[in-house]
Protein backbone atom coordinates (compact mmCIF):
# COMPACT_ATOMS: atom_id res chain seq x y z
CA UNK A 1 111.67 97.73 117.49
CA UNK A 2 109.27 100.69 116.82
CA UNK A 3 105.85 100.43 116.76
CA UNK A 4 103.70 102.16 114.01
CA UNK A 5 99.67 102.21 114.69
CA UNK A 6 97.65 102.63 111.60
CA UNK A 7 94.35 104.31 112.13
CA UNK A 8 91.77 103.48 109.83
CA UNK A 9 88.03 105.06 110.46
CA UNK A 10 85.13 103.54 109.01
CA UNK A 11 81.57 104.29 108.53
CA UNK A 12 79.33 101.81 106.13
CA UNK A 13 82.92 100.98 104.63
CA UNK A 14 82.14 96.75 104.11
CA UNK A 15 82.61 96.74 99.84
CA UNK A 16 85.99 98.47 100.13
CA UNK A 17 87.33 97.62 103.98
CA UNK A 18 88.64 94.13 102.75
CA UNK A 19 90.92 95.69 100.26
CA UNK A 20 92.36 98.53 102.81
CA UNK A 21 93.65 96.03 105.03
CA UNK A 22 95.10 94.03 102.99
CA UNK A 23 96.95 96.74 101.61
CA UNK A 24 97.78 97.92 105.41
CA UNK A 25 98.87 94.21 106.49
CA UNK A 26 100.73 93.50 103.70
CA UNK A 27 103.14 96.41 105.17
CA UNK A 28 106.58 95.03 106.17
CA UNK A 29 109.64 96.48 107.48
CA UNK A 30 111.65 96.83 110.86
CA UNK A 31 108.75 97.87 113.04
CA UNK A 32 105.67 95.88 114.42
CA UNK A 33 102.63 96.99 113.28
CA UNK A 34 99.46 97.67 115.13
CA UNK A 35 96.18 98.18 112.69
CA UNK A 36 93.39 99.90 114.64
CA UNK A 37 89.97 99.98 112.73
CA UNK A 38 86.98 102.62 114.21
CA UNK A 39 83.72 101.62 113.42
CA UNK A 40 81.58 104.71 113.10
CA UNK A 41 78.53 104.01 113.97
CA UNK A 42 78.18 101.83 110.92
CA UNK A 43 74.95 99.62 109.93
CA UNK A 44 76.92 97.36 107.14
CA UNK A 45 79.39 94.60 107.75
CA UNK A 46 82.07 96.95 108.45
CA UNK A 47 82.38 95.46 112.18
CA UNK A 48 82.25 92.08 111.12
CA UNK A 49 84.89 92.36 108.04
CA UNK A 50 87.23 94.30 110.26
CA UNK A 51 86.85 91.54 113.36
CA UNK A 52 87.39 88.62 111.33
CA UNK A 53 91.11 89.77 110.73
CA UNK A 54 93.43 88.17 113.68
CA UNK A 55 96.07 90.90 112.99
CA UNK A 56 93.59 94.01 113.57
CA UNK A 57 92.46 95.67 116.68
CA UNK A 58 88.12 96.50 116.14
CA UNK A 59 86.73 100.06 118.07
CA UNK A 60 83.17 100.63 118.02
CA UNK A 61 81.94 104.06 118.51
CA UNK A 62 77.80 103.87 119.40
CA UNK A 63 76.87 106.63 117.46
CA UNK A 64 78.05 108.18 114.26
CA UNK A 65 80.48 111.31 115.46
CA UNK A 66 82.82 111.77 112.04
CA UNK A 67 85.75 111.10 110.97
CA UNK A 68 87.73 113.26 113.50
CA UNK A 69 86.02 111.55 116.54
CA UNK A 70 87.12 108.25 115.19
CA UNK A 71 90.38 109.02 114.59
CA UNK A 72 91.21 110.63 117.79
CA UNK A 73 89.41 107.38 119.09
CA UNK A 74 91.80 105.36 117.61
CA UNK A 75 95.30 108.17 118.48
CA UNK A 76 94.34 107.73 122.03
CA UNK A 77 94.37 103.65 121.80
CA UNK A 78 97.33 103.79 119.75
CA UNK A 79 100.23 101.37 121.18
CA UNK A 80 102.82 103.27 118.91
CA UNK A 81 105.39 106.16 118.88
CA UNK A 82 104.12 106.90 114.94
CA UNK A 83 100.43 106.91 113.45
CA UNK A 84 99.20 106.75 110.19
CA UNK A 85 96.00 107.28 108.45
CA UNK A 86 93.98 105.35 106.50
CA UNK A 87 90.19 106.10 104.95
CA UNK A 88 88.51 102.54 104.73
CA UNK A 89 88.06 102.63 100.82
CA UNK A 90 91.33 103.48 100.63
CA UNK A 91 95.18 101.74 99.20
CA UNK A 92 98.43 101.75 100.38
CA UNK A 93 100.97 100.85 97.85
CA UNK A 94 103.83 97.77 99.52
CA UNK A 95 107.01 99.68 101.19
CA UNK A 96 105.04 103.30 102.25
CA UNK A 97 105.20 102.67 106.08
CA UNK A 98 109.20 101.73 105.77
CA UNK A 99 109.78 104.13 103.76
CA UNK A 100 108.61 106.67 106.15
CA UNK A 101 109.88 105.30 109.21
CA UNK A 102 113.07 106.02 107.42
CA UNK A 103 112.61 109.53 107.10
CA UNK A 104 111.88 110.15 110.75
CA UNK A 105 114.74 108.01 111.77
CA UNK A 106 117.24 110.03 109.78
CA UNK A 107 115.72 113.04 110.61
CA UNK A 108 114.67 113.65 113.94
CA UNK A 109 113.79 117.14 113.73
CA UNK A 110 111.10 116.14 111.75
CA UNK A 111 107.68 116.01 113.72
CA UNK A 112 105.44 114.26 110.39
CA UNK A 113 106.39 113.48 106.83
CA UNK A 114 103.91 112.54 103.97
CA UNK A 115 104.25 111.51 100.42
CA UNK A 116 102.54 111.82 96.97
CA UNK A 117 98.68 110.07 96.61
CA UNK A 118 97.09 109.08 93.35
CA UNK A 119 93.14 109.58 92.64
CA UNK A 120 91.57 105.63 91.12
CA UNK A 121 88.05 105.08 90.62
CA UNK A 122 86.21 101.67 91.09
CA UNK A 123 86.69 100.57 87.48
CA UNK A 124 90.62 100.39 88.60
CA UNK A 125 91.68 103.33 86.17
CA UNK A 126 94.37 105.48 88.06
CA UNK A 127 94.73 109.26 87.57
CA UNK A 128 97.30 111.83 87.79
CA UNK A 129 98.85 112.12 90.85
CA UNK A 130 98.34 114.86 93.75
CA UNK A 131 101.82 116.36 93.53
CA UNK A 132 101.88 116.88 89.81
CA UNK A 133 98.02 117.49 89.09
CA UNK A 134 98.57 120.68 91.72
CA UNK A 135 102.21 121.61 90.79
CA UNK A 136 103.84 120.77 94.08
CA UNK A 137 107.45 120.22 92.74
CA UNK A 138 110.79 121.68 94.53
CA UNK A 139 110.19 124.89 93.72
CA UNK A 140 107.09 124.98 95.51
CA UNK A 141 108.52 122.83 98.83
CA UNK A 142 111.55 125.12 98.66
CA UNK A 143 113.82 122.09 99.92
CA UNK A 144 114.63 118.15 98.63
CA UNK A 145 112.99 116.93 101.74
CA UNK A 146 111.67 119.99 104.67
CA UNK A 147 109.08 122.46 103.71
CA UNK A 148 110.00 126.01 103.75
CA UNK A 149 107.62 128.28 104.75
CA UNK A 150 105.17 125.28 106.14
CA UNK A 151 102.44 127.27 107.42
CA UNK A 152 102.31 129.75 105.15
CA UNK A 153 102.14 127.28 102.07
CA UNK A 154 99.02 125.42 103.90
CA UNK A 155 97.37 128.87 104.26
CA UNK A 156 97.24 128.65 100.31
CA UNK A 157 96.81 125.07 99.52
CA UNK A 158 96.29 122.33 101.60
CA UNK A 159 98.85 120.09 100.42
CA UNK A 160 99.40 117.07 102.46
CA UNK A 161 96.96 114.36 101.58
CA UNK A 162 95.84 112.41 104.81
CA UNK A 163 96.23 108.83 104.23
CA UNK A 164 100.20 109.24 103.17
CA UNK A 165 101.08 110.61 106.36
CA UNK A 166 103.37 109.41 108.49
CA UNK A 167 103.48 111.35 112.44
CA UNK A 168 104.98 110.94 115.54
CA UNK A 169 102.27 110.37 117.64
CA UNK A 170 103.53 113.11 120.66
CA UNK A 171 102.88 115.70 118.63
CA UNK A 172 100.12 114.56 117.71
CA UNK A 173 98.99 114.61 121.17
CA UNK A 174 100.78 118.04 122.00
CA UNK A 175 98.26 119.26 118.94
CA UNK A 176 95.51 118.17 120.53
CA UNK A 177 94.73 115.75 117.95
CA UNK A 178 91.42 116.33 115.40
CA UNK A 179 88.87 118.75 116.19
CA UNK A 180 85.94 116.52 116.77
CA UNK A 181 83.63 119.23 115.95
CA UNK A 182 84.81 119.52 112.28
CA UNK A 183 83.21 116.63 109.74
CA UNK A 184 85.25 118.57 106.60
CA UNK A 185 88.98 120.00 106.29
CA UNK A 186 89.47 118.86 109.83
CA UNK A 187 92.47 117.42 108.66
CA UNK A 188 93.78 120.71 107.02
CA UNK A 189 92.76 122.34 110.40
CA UNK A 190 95.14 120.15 112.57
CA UNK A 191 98.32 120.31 109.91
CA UNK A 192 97.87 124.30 110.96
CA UNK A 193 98.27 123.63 114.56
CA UNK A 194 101.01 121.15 113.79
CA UNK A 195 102.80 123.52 111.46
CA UNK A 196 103.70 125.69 114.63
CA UNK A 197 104.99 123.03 116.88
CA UNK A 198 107.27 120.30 114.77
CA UNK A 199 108.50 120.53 110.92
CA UNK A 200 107.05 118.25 108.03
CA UNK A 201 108.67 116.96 105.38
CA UNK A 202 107.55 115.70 102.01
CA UNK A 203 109.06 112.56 99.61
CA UNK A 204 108.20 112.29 95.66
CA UNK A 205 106.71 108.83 96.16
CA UNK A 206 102.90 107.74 95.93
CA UNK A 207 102.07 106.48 99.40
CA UNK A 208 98.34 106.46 98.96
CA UNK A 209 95.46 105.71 96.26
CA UNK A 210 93.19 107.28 97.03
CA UNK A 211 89.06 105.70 95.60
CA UNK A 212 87.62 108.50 93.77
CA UNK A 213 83.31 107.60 93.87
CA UNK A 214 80.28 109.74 94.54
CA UNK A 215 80.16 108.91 97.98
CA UNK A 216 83.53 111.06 98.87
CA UNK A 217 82.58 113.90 101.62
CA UNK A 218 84.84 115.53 99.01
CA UNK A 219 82.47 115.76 96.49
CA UNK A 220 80.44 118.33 98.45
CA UNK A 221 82.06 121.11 97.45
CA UNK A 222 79.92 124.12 98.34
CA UNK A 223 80.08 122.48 102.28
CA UNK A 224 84.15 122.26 101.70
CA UNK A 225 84.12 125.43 100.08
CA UNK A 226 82.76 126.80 103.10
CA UNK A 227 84.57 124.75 105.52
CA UNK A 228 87.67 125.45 104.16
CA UNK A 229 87.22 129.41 104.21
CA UNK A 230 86.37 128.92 107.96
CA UNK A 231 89.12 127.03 109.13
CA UNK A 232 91.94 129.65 107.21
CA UNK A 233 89.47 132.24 108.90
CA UNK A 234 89.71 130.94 112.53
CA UNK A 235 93.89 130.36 112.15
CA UNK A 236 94.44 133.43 110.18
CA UNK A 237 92.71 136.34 112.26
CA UNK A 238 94.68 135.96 115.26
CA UNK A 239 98.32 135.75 113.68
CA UNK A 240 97.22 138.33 110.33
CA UNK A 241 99.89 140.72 111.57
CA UNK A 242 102.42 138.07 112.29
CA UNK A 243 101.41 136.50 108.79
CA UNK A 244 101.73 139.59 107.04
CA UNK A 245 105.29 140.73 108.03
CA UNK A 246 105.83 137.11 106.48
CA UNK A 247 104.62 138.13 103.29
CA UNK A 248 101.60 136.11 103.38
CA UNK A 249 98.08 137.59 101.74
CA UNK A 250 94.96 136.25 102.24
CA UNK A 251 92.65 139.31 100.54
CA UNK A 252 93.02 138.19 97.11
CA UNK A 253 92.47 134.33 97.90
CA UNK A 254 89.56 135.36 100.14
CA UNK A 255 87.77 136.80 97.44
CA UNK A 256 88.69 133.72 94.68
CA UNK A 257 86.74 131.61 97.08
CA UNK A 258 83.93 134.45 97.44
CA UNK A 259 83.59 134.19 93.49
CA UNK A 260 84.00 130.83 93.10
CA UNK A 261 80.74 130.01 96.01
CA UNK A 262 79.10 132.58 94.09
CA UNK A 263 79.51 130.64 90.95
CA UNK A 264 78.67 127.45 92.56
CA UNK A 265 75.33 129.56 94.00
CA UNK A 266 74.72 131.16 90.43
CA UNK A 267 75.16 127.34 88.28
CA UNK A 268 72.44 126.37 91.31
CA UNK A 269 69.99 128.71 90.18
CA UNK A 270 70.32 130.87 93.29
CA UNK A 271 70.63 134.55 91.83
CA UNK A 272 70.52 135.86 95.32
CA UNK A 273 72.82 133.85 96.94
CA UNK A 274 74.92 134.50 94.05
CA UNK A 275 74.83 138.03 94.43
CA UNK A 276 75.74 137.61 98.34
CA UNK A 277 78.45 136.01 97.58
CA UNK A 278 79.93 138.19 94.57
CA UNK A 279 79.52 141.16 96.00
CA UNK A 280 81.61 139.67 99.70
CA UNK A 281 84.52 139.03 96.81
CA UNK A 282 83.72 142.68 95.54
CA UNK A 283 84.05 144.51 99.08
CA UNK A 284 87.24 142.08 99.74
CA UNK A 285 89.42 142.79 96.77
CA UNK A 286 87.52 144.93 94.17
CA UNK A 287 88.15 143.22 90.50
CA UNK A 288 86.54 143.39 87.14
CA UNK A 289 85.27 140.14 87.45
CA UNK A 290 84.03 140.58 90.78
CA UNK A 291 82.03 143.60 89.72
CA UNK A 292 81.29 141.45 86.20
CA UNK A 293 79.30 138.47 88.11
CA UNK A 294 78.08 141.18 90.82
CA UNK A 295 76.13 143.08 88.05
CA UNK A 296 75.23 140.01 86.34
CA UNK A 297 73.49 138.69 89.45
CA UNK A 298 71.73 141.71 90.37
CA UNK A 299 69.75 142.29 87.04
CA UNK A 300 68.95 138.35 87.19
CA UNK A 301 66.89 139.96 90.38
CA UNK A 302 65.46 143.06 88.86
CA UNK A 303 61.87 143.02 87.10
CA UNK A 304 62.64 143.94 83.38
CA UNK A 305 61.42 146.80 82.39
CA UNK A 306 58.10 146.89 80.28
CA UNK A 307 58.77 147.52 76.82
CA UNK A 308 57.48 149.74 74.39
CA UNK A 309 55.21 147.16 72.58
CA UNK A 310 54.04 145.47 76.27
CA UNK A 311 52.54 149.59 77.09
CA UNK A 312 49.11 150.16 76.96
């Protein structure tokens, strides 16, 4: 019988860890399943909650190192030949675990597969799901079940939300596992070096909820913002000409992103970061709009001049 480890990091996670696992040992289906919790560093219950549960395995990192040092804590303790992912104020719906395993059964070509995940806040109200709130249909995974074009498709949207994964945990090791250095998009950053060594495939089914509050790292979204542009940076410079001959480019996106950190810069009050930003999208892929929020920001920096009534 297969074993599947579930990796679930936590940091200051005690309201909402009691909830994750019992959504994660309520999981049934023909494998045995090993539940690995990482204590970050936390200064809550979190330890205690998660050690009071016969059926789960406790890690306790001394200091706080992020959510990729905790999860590639947890990888390299992991009993099993699959991992998931779980954040620690997080839900699995009952049957997601089966109903992966089946996939990589029947498909052994495929190296990770992952499934739809639904936004819920902590009055209980649920919200559109991942898959249709960004459009990800058929069309857009080319295939019923393998992504065509995998790499290039995460270039322009990471689409493979990280607690509805299901991987084989060899390639995650031939990856290298998360980039402990990275606090934000390291998960987008590993799906890029797993793109190029096993193929992922995708099911219409909502294997995650995912707790929508205003402590989600997500919520920073100048840091993502920037995060995210350096990641795509780092994996697309050395493979651009490769990329290209694919048909993949980056210009035009490049620049979105300049604008939109400009506008995030400009709603701050930060004309001159503003400016920096809008005139990078300018230089990148000269637009109207570009030019439009370029000019705007520079006379937001330039002394009016004195008007006819103000001379002596």
């Amino acid at each position: 019988m297969p074993t599947i480890t579930t990796v679930i990091p936590a940091h200051n996670a005690a309201p909402y860890l009691g909830a994750c696992l019992d959504s994660v040992l309520g999981q049934s289906g023909p494998f045995r399943h090993e539940v690995v919790v990482v204590d970050d560093a936390s200064t809550d219950a979190t330890a205690e909650i998660a050690a009071a549960r016969d059926a789960v395995r406790l890690l306790q990192l001394p200091v706080n190192r992020g959510p990729s040092a905790a999860r590639n804590a947890g990888i390299d303790a992991a009993s099993g030949s699959y991992v998931a992912f779980l954040d620690a104020d997080d839900l699995w719906p009952p049957g997601r675990l089966a109903a992966g395993l089946s996939v990589l059964h029947a498909h052994p070509d495929i190296g990770l597969v992952f499934g739809d995940c639904a936004l819920f806040d902590d009055a209980g109200e649920r919200m559109a799901s991942f898959f249709a709130d960004a459009g990800l249909d058929d069309a857009f995974w080319g295939d019923g079940l393998r992504i065509i074009d995998q790499d290039l498709k995460l270039f322009r949207r990471n689409y493979i939300p990280t607690g509805a994964v299901l991987v084989r945990r060899e390639q995650l090791r031939a990856a290298g596992g998360f980039d402990p250095a990275r606090r934000l998009v390291e998960d987008l950053e590993l799906w890029l070096r797993l793109a190029r060594i096993c193929r992922f495939a995708h099911v219409p089914m909502l294997w995650q909820h995912k707790r929508c509050h205003g402590a989600n790292v997500s919520n920073r979204r100048e840091a993502m913002a920037l995060a995210n542009l350096a990641v795509l940076d780092e994996h697309w410079r050395p493979r651009r000409r490769a990329l290209r001959r694919r048909g993949l480019r980056m210009r035009d996106y490049f620049a979105y992103e300049y604008l939109l950190l400009g506008d995030l810069r400009a709603r701050a009050g930060d004309a001159r970061g503003a400016r920096r930003w809008y005139l990078r999208a300018l230089r990148t892929a000269p637009s109207p709009r570009a030019f439009y929020h370029w000019l705007g920001a520079w006379r937001a920096l330039t002394p009016a001049a004195p008007t006819a009534a103000g001379k002596s």
